[in-house]
N, C-alpha and C. Protein backbone atom coordinates (compact mmCIF):
# COMPACT_ATOMS: atom_id res chain seq x y z
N UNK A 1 13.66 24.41 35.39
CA UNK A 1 12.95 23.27 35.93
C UNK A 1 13.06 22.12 34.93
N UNK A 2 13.34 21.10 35.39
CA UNK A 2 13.42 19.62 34.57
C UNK A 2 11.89 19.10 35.05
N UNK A 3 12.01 18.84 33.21
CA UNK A 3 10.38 18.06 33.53
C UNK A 3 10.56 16.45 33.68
N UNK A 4 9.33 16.35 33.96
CA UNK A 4 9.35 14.57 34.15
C UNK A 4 8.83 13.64 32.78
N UNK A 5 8.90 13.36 32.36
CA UNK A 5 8.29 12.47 31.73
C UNK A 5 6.31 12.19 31.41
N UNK A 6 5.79 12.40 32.62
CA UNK A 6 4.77 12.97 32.79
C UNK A 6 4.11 14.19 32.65
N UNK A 7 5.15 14.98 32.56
CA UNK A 7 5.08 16.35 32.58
C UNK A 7 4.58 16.98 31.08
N UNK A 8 5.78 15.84 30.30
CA UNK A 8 5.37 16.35 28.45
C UNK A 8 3.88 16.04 28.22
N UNK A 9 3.38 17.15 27.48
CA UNK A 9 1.95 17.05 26.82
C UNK A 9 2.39 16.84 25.49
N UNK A 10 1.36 15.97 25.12
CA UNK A 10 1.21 15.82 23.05
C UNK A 10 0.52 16.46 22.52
N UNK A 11 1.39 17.29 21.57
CA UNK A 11 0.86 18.09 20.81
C UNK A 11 -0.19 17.41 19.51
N UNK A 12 -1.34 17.40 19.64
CA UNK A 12 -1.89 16.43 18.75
C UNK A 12 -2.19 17.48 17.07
N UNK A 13 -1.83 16.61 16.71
CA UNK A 13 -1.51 16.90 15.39
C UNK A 13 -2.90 16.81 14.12
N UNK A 14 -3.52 17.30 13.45
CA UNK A 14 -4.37 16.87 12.09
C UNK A 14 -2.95 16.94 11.10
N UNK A 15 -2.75 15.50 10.39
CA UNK A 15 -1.73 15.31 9.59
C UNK A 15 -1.85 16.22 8.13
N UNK A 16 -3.38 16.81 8.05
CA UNK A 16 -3.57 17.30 6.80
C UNK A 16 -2.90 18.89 6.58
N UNK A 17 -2.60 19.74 8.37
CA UNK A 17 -2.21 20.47 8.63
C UNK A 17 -0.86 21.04 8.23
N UNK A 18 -0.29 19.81 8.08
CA UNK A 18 1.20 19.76 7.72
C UNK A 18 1.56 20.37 5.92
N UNK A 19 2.37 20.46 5.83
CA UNK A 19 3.02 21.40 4.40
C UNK A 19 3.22 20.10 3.31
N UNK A 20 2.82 20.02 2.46
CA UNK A 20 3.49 18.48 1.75
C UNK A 20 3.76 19.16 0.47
N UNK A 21 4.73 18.76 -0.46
CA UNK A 21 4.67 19.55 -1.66
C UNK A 21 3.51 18.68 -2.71
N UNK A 22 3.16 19.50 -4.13
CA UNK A 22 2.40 18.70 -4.73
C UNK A 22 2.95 17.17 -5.32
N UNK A 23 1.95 15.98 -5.61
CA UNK A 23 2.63 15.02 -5.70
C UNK A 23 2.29 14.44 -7.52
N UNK A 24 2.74 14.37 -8.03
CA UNK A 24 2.85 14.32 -9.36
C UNK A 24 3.77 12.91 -9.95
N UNK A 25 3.33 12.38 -11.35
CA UNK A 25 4.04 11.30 -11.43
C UNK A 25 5.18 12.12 -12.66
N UNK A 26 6.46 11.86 -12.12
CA UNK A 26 7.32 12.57 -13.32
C UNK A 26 7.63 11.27 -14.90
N UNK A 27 7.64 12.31 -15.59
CA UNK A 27 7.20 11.09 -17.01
C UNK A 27 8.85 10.79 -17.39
N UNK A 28 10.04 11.39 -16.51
CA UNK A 28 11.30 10.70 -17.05
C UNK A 28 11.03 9.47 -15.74
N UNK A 29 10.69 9.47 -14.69
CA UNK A 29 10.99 8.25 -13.90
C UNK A 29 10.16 6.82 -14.22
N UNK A 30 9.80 6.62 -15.29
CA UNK A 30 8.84 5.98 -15.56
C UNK A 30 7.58 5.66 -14.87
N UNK A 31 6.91 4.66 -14.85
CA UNK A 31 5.42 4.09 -14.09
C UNK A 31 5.61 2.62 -13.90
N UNK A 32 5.30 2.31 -12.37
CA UNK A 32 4.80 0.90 -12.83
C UNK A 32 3.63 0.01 -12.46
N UNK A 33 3.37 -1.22 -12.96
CA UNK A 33 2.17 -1.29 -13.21
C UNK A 33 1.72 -2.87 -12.07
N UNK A 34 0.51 -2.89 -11.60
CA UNK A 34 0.06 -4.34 -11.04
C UNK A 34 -0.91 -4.99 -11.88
N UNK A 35 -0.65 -5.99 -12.01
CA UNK A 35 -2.30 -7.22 -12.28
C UNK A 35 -2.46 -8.03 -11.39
N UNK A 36 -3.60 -7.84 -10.51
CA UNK A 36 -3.77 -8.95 -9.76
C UNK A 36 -5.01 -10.22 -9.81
N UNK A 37 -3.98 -10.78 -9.95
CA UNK A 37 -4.45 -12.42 -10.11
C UNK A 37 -4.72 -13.16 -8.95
N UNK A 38 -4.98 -12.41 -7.87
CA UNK A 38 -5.17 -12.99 -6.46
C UNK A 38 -6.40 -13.83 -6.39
N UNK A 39 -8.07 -13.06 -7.43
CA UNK A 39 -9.03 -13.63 -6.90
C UNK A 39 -10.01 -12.77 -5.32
N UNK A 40 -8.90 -12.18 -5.22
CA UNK A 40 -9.55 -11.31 -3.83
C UNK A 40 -9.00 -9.59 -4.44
N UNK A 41 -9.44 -8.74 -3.46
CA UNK A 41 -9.03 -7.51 -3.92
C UNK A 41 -7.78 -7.23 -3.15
N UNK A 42 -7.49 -6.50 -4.13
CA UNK A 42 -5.59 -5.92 -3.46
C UNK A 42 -5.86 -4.42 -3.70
N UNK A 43 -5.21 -3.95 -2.39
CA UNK A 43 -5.07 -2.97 -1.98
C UNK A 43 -3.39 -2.34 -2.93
N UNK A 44 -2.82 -1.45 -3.26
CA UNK A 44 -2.10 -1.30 -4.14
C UNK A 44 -1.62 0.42 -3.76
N UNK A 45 -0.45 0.61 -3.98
CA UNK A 45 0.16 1.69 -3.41
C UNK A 45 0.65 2.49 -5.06
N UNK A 46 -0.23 3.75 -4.52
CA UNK A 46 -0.12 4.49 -6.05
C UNK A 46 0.72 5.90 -6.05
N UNK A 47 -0.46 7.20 -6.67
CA UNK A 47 0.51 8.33 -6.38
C UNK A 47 -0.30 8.56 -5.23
N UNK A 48 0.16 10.10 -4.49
CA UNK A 48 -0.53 10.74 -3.69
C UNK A 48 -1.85 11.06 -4.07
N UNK A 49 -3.01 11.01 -3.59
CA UNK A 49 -4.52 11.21 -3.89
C UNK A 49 -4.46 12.83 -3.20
N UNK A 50 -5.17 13.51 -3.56
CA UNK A 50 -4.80 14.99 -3.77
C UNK A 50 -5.90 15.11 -2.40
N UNK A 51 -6.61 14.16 -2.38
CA UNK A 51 -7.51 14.39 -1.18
C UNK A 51 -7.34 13.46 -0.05
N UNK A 52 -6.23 12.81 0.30
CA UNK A 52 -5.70 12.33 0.96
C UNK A 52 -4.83 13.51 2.04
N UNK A 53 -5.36 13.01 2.88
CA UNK A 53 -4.27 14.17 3.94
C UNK A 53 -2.95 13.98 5.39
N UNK A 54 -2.92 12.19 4.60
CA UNK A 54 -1.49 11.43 5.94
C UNK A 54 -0.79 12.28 5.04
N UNK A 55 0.12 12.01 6.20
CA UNK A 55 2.21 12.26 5.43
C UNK A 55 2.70 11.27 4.63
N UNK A 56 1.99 10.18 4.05
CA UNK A 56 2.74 8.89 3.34
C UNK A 56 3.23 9.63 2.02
N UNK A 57 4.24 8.94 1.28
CA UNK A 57 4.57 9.25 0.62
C UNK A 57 3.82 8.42 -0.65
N UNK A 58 2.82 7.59 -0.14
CA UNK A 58 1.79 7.14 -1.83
C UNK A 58 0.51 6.97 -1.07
N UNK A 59 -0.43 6.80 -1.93
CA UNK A 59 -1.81 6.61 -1.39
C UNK A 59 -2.01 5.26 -1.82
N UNK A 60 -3.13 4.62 -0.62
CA UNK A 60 -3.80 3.27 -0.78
C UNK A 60 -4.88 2.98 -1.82
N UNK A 61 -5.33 1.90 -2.70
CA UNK A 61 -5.95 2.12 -3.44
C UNK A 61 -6.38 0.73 -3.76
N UNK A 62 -7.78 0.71 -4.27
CA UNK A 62 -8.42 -0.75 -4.45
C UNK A 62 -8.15 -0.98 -5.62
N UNK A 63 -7.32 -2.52 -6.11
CA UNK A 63 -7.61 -3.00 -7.33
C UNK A 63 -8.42 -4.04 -7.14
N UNK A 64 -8.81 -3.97 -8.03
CA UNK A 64 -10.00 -5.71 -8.12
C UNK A 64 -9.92 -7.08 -8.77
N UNK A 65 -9.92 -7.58 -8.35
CA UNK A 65 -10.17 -8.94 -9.05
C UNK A 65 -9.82 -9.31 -10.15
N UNK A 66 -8.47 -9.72 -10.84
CA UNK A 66 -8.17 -9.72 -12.35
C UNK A 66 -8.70 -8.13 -13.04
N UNK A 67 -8.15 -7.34 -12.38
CA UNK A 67 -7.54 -6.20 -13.19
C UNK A 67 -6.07 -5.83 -12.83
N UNK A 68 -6.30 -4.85 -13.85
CA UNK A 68 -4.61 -4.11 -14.18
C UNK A 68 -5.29 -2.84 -13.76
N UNK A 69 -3.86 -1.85 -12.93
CA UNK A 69 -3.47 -0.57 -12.79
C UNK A 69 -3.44 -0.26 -14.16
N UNK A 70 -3.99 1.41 -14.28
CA UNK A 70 -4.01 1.85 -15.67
C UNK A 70 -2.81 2.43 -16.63
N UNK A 71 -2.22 2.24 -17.70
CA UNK A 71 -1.11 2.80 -18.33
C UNK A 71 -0.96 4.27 -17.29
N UNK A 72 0.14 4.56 -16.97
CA UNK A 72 0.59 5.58 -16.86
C UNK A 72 0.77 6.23 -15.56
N UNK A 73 -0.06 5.01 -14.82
CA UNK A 73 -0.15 5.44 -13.24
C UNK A 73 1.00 4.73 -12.62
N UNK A 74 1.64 5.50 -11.62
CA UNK A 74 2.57 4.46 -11.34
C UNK A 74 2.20 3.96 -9.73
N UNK A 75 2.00 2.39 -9.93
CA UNK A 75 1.83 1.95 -9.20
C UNK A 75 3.14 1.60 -8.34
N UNK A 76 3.25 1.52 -6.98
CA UNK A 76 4.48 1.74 -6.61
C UNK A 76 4.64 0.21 -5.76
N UNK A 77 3.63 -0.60 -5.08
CA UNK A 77 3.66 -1.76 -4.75
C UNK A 77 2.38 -1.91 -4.65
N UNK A 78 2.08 -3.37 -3.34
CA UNK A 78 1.11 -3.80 -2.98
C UNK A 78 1.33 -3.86 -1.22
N UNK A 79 0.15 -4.32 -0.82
CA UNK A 79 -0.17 -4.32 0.87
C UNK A 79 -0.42 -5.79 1.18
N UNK A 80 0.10 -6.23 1.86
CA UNK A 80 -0.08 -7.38 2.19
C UNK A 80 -0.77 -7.74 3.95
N UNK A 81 -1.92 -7.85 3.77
CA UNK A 81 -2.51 -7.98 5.00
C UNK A 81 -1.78 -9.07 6.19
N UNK A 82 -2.44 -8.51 7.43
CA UNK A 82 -1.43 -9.45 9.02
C UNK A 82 -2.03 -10.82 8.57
N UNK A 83 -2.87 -11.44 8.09
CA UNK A 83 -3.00 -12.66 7.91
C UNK A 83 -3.32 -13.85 6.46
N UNK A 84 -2.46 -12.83 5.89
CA UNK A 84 -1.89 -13.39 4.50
C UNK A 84 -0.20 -13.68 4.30
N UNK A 85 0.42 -14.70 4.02
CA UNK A 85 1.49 -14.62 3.78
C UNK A 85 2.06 -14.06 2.10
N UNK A 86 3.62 -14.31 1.85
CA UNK A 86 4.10 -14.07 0.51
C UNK A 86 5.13 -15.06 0.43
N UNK A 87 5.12 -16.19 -0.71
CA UNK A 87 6.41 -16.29 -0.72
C UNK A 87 7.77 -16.26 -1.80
N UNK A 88 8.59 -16.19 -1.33
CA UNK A 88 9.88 -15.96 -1.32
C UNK A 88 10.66 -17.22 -1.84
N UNK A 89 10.95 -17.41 -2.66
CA UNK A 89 11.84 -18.80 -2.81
C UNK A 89 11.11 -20.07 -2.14
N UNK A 90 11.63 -20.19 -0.82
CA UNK A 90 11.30 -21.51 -0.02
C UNK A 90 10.66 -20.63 1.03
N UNK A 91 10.82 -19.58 1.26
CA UNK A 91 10.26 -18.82 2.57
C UNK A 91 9.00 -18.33 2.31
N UNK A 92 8.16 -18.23 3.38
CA UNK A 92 6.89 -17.68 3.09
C UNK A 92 7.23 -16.62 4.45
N UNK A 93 6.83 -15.03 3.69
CA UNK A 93 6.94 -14.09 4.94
C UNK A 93 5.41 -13.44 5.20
N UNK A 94 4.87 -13.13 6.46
CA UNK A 94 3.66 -12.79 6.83
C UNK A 94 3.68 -11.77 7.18
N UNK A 95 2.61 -10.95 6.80
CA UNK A 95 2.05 -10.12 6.97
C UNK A 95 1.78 -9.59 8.68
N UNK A 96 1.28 -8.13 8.20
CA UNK A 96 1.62 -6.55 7.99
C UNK A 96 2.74 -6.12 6.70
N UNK A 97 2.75 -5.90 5.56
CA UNK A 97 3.77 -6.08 4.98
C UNK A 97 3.64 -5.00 3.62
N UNK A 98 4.54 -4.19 3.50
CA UNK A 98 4.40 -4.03 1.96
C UNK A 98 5.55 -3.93 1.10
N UNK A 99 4.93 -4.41 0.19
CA UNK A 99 5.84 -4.94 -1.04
C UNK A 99 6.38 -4.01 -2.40
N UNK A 100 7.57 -3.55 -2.25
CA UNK A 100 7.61 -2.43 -3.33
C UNK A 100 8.44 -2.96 -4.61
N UNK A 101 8.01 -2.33 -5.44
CA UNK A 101 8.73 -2.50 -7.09
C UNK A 101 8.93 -0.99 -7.44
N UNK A 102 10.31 -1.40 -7.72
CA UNK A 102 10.67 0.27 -8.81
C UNK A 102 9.88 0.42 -9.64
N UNK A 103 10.17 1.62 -9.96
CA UNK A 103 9.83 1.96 -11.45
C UNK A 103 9.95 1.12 -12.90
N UNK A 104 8.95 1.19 -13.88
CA UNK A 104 9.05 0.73 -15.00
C UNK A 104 9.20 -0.76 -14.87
N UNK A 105 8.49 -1.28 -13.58
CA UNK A 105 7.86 -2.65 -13.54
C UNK A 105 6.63 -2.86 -13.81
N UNK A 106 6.44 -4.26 -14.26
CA UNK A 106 5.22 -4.72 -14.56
C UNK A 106 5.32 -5.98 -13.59
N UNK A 107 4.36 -6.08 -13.17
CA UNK A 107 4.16 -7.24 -12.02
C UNK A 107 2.71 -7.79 -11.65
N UNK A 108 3.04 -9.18 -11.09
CA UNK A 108 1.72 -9.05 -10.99
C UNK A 108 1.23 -10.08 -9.94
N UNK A 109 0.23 -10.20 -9.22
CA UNK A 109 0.26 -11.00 -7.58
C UNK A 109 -0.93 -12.26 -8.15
N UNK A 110 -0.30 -13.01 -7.83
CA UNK A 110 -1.34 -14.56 -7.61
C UNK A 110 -1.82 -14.92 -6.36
N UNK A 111 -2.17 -15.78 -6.08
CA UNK A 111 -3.12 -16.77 -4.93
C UNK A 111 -1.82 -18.28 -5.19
N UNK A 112 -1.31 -18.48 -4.28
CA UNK A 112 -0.64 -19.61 -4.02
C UNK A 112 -1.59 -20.68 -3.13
N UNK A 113 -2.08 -20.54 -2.38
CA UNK A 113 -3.55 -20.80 -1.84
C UNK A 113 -4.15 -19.96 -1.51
N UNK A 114 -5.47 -20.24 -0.22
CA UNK A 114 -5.98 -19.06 -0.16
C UNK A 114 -5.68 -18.18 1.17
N UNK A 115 -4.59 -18.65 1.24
CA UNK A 115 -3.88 -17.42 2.75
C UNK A 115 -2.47 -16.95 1.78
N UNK A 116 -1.81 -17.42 1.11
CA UNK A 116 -0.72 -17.15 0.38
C UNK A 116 -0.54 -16.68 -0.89
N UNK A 117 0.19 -15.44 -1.27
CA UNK A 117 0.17 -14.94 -1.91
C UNK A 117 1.78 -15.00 -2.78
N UNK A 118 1.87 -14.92 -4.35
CA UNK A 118 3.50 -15.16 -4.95
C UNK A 118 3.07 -13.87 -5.93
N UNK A 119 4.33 -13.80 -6.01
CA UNK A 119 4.36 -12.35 -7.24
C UNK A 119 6.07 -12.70 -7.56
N UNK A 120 6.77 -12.03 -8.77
CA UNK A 120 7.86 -11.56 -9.35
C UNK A 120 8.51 -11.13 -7.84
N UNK A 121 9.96 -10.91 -7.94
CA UNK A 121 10.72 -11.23 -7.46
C UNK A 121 10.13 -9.38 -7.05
N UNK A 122 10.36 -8.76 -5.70
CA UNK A 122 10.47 -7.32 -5.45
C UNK A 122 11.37 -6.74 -5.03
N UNK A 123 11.55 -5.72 -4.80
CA UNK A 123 12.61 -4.24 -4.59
C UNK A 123 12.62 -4.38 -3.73
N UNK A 124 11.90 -4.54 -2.82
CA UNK A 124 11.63 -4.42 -0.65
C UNK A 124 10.80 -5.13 -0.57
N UNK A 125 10.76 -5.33 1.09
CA UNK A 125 9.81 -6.01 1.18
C UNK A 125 10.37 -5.06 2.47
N UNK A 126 8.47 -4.31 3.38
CA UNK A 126 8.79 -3.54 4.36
C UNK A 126 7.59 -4.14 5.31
N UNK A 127 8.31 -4.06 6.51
CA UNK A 127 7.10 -3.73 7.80
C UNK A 127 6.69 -2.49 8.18
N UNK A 128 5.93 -2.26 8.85
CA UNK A 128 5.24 -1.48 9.51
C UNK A 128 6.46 -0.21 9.83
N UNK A 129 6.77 1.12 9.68
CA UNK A 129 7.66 1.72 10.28
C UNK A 129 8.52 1.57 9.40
N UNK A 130 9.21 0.67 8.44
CA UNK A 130 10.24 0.67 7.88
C UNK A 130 10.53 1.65 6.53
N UNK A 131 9.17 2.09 6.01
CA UNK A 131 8.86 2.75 5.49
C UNK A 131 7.76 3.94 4.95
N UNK A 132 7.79 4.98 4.53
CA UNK A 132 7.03 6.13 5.10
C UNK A 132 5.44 5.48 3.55
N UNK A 133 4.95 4.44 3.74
CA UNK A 133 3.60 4.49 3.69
C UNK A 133 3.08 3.64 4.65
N UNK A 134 1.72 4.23 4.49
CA UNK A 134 0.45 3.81 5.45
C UNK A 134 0.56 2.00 5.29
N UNK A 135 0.51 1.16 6.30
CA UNK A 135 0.87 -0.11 6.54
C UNK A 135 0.12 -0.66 7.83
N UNK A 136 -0.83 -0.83 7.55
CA UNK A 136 -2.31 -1.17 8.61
C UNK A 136 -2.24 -2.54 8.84
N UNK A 137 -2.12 -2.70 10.39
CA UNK A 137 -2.49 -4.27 11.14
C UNK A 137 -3.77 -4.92 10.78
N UNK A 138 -3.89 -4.82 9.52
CA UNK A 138 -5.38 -5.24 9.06
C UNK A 138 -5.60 -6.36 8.40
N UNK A 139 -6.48 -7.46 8.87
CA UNK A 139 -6.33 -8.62 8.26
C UNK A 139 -7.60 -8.34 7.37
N UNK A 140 -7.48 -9.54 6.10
CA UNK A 140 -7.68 -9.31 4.73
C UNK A 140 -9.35 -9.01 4.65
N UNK A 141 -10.19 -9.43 5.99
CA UNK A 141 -11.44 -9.41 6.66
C UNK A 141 -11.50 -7.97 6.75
N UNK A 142 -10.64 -6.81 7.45
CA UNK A 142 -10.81 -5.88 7.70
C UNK A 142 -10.57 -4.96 6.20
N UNK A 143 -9.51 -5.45 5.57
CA UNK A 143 -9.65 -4.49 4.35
C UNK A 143 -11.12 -4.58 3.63
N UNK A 144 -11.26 -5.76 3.21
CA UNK A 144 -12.67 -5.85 2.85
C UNK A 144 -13.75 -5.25 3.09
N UNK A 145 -13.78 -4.83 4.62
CA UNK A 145 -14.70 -3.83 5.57
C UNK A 145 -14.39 -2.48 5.27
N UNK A 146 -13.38 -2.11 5.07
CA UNK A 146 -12.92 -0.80 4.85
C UNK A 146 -13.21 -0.40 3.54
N UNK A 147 -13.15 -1.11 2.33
CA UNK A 147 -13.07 -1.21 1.05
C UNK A 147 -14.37 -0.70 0.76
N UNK A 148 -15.20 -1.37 1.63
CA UNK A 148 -16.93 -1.64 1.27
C UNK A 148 -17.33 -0.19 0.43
N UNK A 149 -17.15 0.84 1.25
CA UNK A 149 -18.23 1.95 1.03
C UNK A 149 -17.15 2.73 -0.21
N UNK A 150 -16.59 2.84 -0.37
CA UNK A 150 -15.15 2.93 -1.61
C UNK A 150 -15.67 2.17 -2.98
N UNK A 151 -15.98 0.63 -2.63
CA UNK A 151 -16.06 0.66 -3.81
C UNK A 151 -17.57 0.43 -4.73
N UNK A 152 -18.60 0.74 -3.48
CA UNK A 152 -19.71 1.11 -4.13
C UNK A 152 -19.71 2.24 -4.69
N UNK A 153 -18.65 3.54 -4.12
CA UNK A 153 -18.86 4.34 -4.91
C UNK A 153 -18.08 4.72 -6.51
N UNK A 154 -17.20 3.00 -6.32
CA UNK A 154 -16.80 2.97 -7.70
C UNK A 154 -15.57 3.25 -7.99
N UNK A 155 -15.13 3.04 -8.99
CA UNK A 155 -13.17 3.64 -9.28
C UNK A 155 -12.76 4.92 -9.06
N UNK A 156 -11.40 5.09 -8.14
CA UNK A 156 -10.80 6.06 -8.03
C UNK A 156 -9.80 6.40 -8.23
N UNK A 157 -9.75 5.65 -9.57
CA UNK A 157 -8.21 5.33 -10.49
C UNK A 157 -8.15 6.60 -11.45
């Protein structure tokens, strides 16, 4: 029997269910690092959080306000919210967006105004799908909302 299209059921999935190996920072690939100079909080793509249970291949993570990621962690990019831009030379690209740096960078994100964001030149620059981390239609209002109860309970660096 040929099914229809209608016919397929979704197998719904808990992503935590899935097999992942452990995620560890290896000390020959170096680390690299953010300061953000935004003025607002940046969301920042690190290692795997051991209590994290998507399939991404880094976990999301709050930096704050004129700080630095800590020696040794490797920070792997930043998140750029749907209603913040970045720019690029002469181009300014908008958000949903994230922004990656190799290894054994130091980098660090400013406020160009207060919808625009400049940093050092990056490795990628990804949308939504283009790459296997978490990349949320979330404007900079909603991270903030999300952030809230996180960072009363303080660093999870």
């Amino acid at each position: 029997m040929k099914c229809q299209p209608d016919d397929m059921a979704l197998l719904e999935l808990d992503y935590g269910d899935l097999i992942r190996p452990r995620f560890r920072i290896l000390p020959s690939r170096g680390w690299g690092q953010c300061a953000n100079g935004t003025g607002e909080i940046l969301i920042v793509y690190g290692p795997k959080h051991p209590a994290e249970r998507s399939i991404f291949d880094t976990s999301p993570y709050i930096l704050e306000p004129g700080s630095i990621t800590p020696n040794g962690w490797d920070c792997d990019g930043f998140f750029l919210p749907a209603d913040r831009g970045i720019r690029f030379w002469r181009r300014v690209r908008s958000g949903p967006l994230a922004i990656k740096f190799w290894n054994r960078r130091r980098f660090s994100v400013s406020s160009q105004n207060p919808t625009t964001y400049k940093c050092s030149w990056p490795n990628g620059v990804f949308e939504p799908s283009q790459i296997n981390w978490a990349i949320p239609n979330f404007s900079y209002e909603e991270v903030v909302f999300r952030a809230r109860p996180a960072r009363n309970r303080g660093p999870a660096l």
